[in-house]
Protein backbone atom coordinates (compact mmCIF):
# COMPACT_ATOMS: atom_id res chain seq x y z
CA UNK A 1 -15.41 29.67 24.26
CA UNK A 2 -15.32 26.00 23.81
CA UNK A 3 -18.16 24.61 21.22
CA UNK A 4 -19.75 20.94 21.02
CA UNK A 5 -19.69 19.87 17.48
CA UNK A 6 -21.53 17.19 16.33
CA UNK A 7 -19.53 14.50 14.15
CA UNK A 8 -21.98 12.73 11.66
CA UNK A 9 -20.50 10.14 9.79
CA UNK A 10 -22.40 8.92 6.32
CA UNK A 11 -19.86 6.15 5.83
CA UNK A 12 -22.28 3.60 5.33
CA UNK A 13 -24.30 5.48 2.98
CA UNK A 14 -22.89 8.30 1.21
CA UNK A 15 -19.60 6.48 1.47
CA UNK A 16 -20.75 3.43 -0.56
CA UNK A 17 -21.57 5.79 -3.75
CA UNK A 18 -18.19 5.82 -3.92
CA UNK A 19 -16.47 3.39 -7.25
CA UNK A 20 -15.14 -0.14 -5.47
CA UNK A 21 -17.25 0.30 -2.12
CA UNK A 22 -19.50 -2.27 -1.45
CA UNK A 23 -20.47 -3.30 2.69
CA UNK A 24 -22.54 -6.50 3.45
CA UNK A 25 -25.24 -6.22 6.04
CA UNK A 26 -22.91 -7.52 8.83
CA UNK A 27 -20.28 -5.29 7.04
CA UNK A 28 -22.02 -2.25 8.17
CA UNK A 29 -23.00 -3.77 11.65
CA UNK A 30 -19.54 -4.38 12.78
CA UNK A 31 -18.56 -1.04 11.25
CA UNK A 32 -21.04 0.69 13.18
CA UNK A 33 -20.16 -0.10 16.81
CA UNK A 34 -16.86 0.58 15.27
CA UNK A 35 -17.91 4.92 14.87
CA UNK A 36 -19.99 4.23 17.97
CA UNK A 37 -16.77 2.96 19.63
CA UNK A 38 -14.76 5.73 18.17
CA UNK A 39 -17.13 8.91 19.65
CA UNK A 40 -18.82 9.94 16.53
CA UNK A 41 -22.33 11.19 17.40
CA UNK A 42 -24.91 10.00 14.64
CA UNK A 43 -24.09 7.09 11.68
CA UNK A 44 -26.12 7.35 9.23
CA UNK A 45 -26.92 3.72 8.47
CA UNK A 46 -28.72 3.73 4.84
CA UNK A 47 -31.99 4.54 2.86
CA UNK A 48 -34.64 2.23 3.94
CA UNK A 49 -37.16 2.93 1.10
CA UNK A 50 -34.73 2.37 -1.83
CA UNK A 51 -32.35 -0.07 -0.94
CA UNK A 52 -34.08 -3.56 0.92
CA UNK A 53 -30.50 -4.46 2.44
CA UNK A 54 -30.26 -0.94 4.13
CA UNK A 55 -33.86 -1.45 5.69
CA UNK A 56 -32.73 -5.58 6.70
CA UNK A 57 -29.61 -3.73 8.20
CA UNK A 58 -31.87 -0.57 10.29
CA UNK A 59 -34.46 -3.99 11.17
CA UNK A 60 -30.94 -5.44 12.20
CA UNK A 61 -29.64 -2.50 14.49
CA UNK A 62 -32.60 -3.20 16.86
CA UNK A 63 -31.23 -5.35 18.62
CA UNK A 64 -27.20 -3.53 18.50
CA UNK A 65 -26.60 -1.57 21.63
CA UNK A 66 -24.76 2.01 21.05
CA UNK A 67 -23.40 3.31 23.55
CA UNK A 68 -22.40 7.10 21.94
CA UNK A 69 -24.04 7.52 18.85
CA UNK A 70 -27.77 8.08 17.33
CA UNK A 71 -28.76 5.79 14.17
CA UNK A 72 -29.97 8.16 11.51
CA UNK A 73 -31.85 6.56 8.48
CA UNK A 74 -31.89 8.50 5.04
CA UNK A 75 -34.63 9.57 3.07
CA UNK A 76 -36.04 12.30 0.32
CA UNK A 77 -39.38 14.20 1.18
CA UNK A 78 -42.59 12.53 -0.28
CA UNK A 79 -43.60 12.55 -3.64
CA UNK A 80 -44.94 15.56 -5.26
CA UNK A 81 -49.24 15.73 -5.08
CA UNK A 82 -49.09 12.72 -2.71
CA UNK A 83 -48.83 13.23 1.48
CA UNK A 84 -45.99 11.96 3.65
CA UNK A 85 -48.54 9.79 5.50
CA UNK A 86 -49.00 7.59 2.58
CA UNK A 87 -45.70 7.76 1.58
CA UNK A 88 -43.99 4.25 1.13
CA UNK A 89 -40.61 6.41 1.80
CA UNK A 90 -41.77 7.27 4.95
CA UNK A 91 -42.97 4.01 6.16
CA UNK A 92 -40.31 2.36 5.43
CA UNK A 93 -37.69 4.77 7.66
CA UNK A 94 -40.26 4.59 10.61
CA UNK A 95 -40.35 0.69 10.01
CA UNK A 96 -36.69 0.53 10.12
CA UNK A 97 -36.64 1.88 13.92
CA UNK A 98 -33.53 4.48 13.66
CA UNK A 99 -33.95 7.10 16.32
CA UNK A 100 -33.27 10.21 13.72
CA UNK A 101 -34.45 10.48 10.03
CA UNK A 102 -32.43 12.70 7.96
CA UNK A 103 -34.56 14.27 4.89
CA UNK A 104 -32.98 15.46 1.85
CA UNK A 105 -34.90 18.14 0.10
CA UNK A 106 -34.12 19.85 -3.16
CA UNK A 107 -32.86 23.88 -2.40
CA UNK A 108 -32.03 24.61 -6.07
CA UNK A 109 -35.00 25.91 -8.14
CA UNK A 110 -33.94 24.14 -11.29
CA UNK A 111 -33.52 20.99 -9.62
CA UNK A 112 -37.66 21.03 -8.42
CA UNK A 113 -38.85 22.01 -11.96
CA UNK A 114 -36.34 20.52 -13.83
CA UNK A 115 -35.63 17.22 -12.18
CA UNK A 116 -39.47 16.74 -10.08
CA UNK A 117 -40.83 18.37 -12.77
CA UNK A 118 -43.05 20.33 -10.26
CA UNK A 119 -43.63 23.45 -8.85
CA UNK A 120 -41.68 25.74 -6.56
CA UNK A 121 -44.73 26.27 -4.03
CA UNK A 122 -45.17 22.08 -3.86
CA UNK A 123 -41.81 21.43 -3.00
CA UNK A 124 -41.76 23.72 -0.11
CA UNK A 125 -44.73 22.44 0.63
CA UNK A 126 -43.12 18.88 0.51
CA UNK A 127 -40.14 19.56 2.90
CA UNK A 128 -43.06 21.13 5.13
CA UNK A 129 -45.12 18.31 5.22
CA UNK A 130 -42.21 15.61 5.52
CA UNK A 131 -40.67 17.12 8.17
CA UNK A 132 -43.81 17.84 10.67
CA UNK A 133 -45.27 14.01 9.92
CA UNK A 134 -41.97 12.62 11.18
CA UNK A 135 -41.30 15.28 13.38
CA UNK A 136 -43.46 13.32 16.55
CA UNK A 137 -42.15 9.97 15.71
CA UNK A 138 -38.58 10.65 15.93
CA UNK A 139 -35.61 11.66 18.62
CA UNK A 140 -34.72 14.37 15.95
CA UNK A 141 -35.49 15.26 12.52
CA UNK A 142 -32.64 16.39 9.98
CA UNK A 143 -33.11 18.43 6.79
CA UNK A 144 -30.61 18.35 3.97
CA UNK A 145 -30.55 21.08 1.94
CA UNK A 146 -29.54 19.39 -1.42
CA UNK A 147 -27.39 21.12 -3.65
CA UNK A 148 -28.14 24.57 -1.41
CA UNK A 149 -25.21 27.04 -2.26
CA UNK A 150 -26.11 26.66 -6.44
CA UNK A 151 -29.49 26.85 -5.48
CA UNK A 152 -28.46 30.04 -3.14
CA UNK A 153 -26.29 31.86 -5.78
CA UNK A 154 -29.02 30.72 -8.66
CA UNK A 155 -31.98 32.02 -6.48
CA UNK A 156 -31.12 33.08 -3.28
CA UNK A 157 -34.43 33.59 -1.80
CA UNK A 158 -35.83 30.35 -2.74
CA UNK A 159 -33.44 28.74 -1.26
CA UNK A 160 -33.88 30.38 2.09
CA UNK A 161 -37.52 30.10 1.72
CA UNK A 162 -36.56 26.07 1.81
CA UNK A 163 -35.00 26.32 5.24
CA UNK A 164 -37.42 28.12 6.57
CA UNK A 165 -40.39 25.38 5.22
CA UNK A 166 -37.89 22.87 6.98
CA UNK A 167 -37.81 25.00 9.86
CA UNK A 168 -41.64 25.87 10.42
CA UNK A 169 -42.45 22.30 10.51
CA UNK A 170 -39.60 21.39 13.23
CA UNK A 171 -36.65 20.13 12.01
CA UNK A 172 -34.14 19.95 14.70
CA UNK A 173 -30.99 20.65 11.95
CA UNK A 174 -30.88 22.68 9.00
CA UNK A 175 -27.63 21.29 7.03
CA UNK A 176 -26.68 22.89 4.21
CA UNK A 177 -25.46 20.99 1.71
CA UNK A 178 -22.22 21.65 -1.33
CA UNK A 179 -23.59 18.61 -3.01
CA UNK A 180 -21.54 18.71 -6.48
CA UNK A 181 -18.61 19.98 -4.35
CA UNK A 182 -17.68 23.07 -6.63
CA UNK A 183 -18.14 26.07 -3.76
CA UNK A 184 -15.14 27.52 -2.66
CA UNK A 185 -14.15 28.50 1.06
CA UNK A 186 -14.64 32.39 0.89
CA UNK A 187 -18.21 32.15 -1.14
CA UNK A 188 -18.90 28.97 1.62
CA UNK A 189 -18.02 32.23 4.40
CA UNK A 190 -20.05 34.32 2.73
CA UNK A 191 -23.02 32.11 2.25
CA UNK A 192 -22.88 31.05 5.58
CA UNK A 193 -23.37 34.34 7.03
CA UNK A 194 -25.93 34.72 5.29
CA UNK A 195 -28.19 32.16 6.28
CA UNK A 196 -27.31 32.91 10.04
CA UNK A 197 -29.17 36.34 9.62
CA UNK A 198 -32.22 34.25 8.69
CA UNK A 199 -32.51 31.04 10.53
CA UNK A 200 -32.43 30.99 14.48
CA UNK A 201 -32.22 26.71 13.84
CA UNK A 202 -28.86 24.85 13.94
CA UNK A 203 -27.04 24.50 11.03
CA UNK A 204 -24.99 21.80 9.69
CA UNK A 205 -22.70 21.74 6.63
CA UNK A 206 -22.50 18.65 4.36
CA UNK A 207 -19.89 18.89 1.56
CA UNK A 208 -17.99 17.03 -1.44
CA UNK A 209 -14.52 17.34 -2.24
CA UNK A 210 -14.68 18.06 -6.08
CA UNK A 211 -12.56 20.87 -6.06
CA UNK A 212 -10.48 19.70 -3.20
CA UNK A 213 -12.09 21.79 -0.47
CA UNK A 214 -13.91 19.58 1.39
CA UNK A 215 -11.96 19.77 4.32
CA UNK A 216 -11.39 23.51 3.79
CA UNK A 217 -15.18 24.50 3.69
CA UNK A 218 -16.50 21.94 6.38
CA UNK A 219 -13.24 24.02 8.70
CA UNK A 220 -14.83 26.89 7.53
CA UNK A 221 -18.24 26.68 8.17
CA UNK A 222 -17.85 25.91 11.69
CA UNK A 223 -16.23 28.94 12.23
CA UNK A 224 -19.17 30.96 10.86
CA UNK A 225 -21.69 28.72 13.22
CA UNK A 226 -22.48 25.21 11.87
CA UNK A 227 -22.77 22.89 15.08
CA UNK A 228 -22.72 19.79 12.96
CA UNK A 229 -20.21 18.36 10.59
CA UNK A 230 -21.19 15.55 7.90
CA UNK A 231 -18.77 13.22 6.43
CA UNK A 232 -16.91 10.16 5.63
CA UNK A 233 -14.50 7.79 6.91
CA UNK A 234 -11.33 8.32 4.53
CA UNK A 235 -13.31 10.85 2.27
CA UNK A 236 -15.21 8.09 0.59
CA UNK A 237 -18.04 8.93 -1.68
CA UNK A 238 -19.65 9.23 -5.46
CA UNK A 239 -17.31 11.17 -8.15
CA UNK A 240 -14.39 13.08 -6.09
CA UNK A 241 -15.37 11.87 -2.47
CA UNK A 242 -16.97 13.35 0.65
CA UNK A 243 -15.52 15.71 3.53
CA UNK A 244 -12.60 13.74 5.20
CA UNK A 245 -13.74 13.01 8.68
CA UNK A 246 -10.45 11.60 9.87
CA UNK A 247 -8.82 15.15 8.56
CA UNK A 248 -11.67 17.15 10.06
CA UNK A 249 -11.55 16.03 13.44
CA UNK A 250 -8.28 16.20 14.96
CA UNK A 251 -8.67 19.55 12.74
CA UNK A 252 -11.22 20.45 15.00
């Protein structure tokens, strides 16, 4: 049986974490219609409420026809105690225009006590409340489940319990995310399976290349159901780099 599978390339964001890369504004433009040109199916152009050059750029893409792809614009879920309607996060990705907003949420209980320094119950209710304001003003809404297979082997069903939130509230993708890049292929498989028992909404798999699996476990997980596939041109990204698109897809 032949699948679809989505090709979402973070180039222009994840990519510049990476030591030496650095894009202007008409840098990423002309890069752009490049992975437009070349099939991909969403470029993630930035993070409009941290960096003013991405937003410029997203204000600049207004008036760039693409002819394949979707532009997806980068964001975390609102603050803790606050609401995603007064968010300046928020209203700076729906100022920016892109058709899809990709959330990042934390999945790893230590990570929301520990780094927001609040409670488990608020951060679900975060990713809940993120995802169903944005969820009527965009084409599609994309949660990434940061750091999710720690947070699954550390506390398995809080992590689940985040996917659901992100579910309940709309979110078209549920990607889960090997953000310090340590899992390995078979614990990837089993994980994977996992989740599929739980969550009827389609998955995505977003991984880093620490232990030189990147490739490997992005391979992997779309043989145990992940529709969409995150990465990077070249494998470009913070510390040890991001999935290699241009292995992954003739891969695939």
């Amino acid at each position: 049986m032949r699948r679809l599978i989505k090709i979402y390339d973070t180039t222009l964001r994840d990519g510049t974490q990476g030591e030496g890369v650095s894009f202007s504004m008409e840098d990423k433009v002309r890069l752009a219609s490049r992975l437009d040109a070349l099939g991909v199916h969403y470029i993630e152009g930035g993070w409009p409420g941290s960096n003013p050059k991405d937003l410029r750029f997203f204000r600049r893409m207004q008036d760039v026809t693409l002819k394949h792809a979707k532009l997806a614009a980068f964001s975390m879920t609102r603050r803790a105690g606050g609401t995603a309607a007064s968010d300046a996060n928020m209203r700076a990705l729906i100022d920016g225009g892109a058709p899809v907003a990709t959330i990042v949420g934390k999945s790893w209980d230590f990570h929301v006590t520990d780094a927001l320094g609040t409670t488990l119950p608020e951060n679900l209710a975060m990713i809940e409340d993120t995802i169903a304001f944005l969820r009527p003003k965009m084409d599609e809404v994309i949660f990434d489940a940061e750091h999710f297979f720690d947070g699954f082997r550390a506390n398995r069903e809080y992590a689940l319990a985040t996917l659901a939130a992100a579910a309940r509230a709309g979110a078209h993708w549920l990607v889960l995310c090997d953000t310090n890049g340590g899992t390995l292929p078979f614990d990837l498989v089993e994980i994977m399976r996992e989740v599929k028992s739980h969550v009827q909404t389609p998955l995505g798999i977003h991984v880093h290349n620490d232990a030189e699996c990147a490739v490997a476990n992005s391979l992997a997980a779309v043989l145990e159901g992940a529709d969409q596939v995150q990465g990077t041109l070249n494998g470009y990204g913070e510390r040890c780099g991001n999935a290699n698109l241009v292995s992954i897809i003739p891969a695939l």
